[in-house]
Every structure is written in C-alpha cells, then in structure tokens.
C-alpha atoms as a PDB file:
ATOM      1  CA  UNK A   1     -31.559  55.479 100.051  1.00  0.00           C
ATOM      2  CA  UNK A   2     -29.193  52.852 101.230  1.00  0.00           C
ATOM      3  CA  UNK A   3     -25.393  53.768 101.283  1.00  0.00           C
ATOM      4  CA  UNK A   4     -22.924  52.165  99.438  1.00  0.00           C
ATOM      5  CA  UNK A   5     -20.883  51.037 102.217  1.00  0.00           C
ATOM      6  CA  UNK A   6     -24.647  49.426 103.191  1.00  0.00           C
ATOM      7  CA  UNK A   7     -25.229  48.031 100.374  1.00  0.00           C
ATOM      8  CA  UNK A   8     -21.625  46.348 100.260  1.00  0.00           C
ATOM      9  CA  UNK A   9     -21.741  45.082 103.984  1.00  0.00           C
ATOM     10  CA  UNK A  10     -25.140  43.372 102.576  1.00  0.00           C
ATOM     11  CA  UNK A  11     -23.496  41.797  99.473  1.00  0.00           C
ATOM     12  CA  UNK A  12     -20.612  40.238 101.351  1.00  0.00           C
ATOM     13  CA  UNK A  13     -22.461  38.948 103.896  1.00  0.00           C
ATOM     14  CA  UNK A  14     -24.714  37.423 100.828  1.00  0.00           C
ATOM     15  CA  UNK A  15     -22.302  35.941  99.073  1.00  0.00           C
ATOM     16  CA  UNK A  16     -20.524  34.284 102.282  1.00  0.00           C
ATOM     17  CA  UNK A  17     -23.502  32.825 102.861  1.00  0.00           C
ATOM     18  CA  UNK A  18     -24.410  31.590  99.689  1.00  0.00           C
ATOM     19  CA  UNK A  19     -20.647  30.292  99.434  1.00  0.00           C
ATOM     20  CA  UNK A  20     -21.792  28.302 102.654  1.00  0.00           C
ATOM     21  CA  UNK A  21     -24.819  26.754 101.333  1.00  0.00           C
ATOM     22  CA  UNK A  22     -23.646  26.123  97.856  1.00  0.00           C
ATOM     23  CA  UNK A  23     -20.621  24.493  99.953  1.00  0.00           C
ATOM     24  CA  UNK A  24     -22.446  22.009 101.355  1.00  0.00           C
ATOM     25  CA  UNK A  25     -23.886  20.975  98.062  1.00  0.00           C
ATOM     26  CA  UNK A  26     -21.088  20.181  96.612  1.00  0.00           C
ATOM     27  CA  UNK A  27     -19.704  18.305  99.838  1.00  0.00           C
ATOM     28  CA  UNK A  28     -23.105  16.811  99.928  1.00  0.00           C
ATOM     29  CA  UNK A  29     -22.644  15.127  96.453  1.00  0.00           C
ATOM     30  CA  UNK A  30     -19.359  14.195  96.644  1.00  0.00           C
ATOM     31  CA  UNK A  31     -20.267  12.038  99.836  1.00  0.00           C
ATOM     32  CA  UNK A  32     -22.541  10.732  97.725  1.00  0.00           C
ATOM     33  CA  UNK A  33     -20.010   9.975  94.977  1.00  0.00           C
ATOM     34  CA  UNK A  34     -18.312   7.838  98.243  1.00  0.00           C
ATOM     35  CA  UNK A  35     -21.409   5.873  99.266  1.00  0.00           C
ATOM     36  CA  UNK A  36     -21.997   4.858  95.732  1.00  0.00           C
ATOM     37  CA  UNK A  37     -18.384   3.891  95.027  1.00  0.00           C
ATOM     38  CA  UNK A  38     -17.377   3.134  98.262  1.00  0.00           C
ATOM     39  CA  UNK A  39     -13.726   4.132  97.795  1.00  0.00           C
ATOM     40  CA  UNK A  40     -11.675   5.804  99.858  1.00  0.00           C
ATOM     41  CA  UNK A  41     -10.307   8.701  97.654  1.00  0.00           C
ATOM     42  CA  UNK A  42     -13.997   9.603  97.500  1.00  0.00           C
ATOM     43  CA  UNK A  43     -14.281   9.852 101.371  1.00  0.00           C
ATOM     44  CA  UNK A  44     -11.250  11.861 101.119  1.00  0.00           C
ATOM     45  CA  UNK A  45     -12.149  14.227  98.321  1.00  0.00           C
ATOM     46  CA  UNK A  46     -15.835  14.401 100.020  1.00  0.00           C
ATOM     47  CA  UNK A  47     -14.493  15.025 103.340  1.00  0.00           C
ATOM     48  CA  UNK A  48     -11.797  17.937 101.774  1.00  0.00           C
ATOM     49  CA  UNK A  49     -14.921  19.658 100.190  1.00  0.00           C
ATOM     50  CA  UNK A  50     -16.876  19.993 102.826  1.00  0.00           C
ATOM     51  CA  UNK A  51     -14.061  21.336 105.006  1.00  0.00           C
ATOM     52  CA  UNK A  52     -12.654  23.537 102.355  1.00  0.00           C
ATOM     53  CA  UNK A  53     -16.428  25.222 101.316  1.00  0.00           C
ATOM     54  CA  UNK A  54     -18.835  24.902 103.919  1.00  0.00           C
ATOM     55  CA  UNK A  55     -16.784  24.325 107.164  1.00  0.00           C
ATOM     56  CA  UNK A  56     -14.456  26.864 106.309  1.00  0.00           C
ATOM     57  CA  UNK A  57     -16.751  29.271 105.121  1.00  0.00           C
ATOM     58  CA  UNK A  58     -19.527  28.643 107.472  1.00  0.00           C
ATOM     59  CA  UNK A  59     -16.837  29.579 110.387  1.00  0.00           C
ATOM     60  CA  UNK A  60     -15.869  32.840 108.999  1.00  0.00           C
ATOM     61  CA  UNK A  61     -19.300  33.805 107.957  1.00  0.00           C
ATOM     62  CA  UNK A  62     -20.591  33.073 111.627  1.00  0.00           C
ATOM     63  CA  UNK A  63     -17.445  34.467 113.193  1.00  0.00           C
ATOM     64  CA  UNK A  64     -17.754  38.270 110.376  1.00  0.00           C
ATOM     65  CA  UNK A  65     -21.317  38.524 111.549  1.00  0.00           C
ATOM     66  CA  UNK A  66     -20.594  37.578 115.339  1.00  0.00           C
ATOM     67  CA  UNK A  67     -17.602  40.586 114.779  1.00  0.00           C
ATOM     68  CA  UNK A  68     -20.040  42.833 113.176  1.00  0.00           C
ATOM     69  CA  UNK A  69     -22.509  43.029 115.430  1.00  0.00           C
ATOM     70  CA  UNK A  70     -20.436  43.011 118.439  1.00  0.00           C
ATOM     71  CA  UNK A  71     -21.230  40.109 119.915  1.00  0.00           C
ATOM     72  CA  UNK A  72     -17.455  39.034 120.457  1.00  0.00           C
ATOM     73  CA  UNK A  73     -14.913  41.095 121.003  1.00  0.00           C
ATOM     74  CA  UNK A  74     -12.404  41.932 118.467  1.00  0.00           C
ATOM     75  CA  UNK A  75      -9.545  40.010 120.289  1.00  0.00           C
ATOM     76  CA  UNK A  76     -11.398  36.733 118.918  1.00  0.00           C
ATOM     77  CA  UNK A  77     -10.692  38.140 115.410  1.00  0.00           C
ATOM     78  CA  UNK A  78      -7.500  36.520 114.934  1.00  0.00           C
ATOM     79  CA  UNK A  79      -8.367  33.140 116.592  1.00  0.00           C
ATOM     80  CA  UNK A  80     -11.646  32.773 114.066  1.00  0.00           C
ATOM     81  CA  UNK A  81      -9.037  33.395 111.245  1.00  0.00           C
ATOM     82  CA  UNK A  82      -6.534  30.839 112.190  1.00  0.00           C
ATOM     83  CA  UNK A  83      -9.579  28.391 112.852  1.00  0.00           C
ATOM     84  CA  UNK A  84     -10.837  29.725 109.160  1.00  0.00           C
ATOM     85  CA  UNK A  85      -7.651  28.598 107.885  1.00  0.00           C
ATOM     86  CA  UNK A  86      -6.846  25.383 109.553  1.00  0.00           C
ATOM     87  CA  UNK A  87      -9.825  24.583 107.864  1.00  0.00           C
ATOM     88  CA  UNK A  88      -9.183  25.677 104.736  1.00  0.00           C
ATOM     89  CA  UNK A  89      -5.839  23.805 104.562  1.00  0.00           C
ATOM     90  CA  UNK A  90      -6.928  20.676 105.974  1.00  0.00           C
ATOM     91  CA  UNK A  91      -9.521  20.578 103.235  1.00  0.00           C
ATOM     92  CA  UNK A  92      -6.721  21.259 100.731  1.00  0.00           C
ATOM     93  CA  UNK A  93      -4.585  18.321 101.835  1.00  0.00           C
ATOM     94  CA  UNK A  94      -7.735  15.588 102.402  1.00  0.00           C
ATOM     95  CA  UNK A  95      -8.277  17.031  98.535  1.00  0.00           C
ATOM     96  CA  UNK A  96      -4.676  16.134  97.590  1.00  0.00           C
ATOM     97  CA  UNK A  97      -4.814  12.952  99.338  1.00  0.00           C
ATOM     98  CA  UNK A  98      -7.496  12.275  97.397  1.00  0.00           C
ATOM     99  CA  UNK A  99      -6.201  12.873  93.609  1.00  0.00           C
ATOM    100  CA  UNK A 100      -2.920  11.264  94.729  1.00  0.00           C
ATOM    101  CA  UNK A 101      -4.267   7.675  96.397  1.00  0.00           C
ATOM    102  CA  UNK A 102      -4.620   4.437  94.692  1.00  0.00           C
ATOM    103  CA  UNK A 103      -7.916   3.101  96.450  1.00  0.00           C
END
C-alpha cells in the first residue's frame, strides 16, 4: 500500500502538470481570439496567459521534478524560483496591459 506522503508527491506532480497543459489551452485560444481580431490587447492578453499558466508552470513543474529526482542540485532551487516568478509577473503585467489599452 502506497504511503501518504506517496500518494501526495503523485498528486502534486499531477496537478502541476495538468495546470501546464490546461495552460496552454487557454493561451492557445486566446491567441486565437488575436488572429481572429487582430488587435493588439488580444496579443497582449494571449501572450500574458501563456506566460502566466503554461510558461510559468511548465518551468517549475520541470525544475520540482528535475529537484526531485536529483538531477540538479539543490543550489539551482532558488534560481528556478526566481525564473518561476519572473514569469509569473511578466504574465501579470502583459495581462494588465491588456485590460488597460485602447487598441
């Protein structure tokens, strides 16, 4: 019988993954929200997605199971977080940009 710490570990790394994947659906669609309207708060709010779902999560996913499984060392830890991050917040701006431009 599986632990629960096993079964856990296996739930988190699900749901980062399917946080990924679901992501780059959404990111997927709203770039197709830009080619059909061509605007450029589209582009924006497409591009912000994608960053802020699948980029970001895609890094830290890769980096946690990279981590895990010891293929890095744990001084990368940190780095892969700030990367995570920069991510994260550059999504969150292009998404601003995006509900706050005129075009």
């Amino acid at each position: 019988m599986a632990t629960l710490s096993a079964v856990l570990d296996w739930l988190i790394v699900s749901l980062a993954l399917g946080s990924t994947l679901v992501g780059s659906y959404v990111g997927y669609q709203a770039y197709r929200g830009y080619r059909r309207h061509d605007s450029r708060a589209m582009r924006a709010l497409s591009a912000g997605l994608f960053l802020l779902t699948a980029v970001a999560f895609g890094v830290a996913f890769v980096g946690s199971v990279l981590l895990r499984q010891g293929y890095i060392g744990l001084q990368y830890q940190q780095p892969l977080t700030f990367v995570t991050r920069l991510f994260q917040f550059c999504g969150v701006v292009l998404i601003a940009y995006s509900l706050h431009s005129r075009g």
